[in-house]
C-alpha atoms as a PDB file:
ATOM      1  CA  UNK A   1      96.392 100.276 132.892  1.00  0.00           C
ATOM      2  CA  UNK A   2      93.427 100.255 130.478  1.00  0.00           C
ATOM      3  CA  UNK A   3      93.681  97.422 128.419  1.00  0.00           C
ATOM      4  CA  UNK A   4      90.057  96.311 126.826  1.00  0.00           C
ATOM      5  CA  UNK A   5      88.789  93.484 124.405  1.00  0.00           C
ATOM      6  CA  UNK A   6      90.273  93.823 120.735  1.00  0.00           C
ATOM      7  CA  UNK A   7      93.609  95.335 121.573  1.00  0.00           C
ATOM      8  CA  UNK A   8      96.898  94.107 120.859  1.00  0.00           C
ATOM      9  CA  UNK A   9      99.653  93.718 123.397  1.00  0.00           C
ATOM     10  CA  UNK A  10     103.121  93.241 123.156  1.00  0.00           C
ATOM     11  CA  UNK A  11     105.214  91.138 126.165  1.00  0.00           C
ATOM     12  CA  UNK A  12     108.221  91.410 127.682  1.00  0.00           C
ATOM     13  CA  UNK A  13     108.880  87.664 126.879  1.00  0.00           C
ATOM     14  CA  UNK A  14     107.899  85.914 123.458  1.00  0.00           C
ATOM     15  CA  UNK A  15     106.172  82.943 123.193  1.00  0.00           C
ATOM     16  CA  UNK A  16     107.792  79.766 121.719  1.00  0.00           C
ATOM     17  CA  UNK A  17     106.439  80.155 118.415  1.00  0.00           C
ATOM     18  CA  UNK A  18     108.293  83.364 118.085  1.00  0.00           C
ATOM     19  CA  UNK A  19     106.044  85.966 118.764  1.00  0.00           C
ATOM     20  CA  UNK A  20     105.364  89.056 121.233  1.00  0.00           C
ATOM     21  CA  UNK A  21     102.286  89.832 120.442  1.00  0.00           C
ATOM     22  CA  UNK A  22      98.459  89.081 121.537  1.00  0.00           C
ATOM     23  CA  UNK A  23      95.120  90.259 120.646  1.00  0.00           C
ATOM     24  CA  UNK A  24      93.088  90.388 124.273  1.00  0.00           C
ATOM     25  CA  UNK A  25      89.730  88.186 124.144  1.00  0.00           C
ATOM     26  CA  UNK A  26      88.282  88.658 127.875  1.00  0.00           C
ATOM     27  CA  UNK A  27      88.940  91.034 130.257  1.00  0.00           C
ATOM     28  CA  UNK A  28      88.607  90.724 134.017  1.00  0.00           C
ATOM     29  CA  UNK A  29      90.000  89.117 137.009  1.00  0.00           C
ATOM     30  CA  UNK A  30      91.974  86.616 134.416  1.00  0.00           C
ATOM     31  CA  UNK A  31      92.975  88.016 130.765  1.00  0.00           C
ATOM     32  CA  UNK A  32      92.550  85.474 127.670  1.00  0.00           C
ATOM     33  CA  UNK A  33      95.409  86.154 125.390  1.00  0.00           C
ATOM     34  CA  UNK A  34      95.270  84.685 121.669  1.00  0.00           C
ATOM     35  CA  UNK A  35      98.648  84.355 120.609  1.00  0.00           C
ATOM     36  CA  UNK A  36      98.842  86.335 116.747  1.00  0.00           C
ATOM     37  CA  UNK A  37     101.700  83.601 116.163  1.00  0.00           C
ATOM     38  CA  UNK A  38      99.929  80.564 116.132  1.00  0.00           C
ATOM     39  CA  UNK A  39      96.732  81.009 117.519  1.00  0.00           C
ATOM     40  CA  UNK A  40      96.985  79.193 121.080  1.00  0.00           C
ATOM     41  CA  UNK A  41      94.966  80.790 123.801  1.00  0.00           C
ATOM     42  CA  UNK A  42      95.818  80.988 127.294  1.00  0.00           C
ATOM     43  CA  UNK A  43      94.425  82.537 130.611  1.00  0.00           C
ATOM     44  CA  UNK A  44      96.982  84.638 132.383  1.00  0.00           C
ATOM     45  CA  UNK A  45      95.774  86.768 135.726  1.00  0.00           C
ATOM     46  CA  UNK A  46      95.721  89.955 135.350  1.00  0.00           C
ATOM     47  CA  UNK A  47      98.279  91.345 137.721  1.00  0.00           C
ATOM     48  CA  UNK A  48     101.230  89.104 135.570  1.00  0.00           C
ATOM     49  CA  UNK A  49      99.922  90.923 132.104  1.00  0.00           C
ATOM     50  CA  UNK A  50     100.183  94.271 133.580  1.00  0.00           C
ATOM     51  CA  UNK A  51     103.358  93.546 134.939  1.00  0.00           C
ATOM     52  CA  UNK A  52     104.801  92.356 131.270  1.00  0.00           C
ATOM     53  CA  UNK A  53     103.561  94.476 128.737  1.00  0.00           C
ATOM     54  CA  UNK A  54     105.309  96.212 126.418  1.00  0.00           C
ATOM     55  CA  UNK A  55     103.090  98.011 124.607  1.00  0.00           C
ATOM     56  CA  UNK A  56      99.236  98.561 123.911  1.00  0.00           C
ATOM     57  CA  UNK A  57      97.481  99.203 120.431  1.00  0.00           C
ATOM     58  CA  UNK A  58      94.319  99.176 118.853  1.00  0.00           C
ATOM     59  CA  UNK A  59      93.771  96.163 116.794  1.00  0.00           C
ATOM     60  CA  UNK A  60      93.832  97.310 112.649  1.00  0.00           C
END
């Protein structure tokens, strides 16, 4: 899956603000996800974001 710095990616799951989607702000080993909802940032390995996205796009 090639998923690189600046995307947007929706999950399978939304967060509890509401939202699906997340810009990507590190790639690697770990992912850091920025949620576009409220803004809270979170590490998630990488195996567990390929496993729940939805969808990839380039960020506008």
């Amino acid at each position: 899956m090639d998923i690189q710095v600046g995307n947007i990616v929706k999950l399978k799951k939304q967060h509890p603000c509401g939202s699906r989607e997340w810009e990507v702000l590190r790639v690697g080993a770990d992912f850091r996800l920025k949620c576009l909802g409220c803004g809270h940032q979170i590490m998630v390995p990488r195996k567990l974001v390929e496993k729940n996205v939805r969808e990839i796009r380039e960020k506008a």
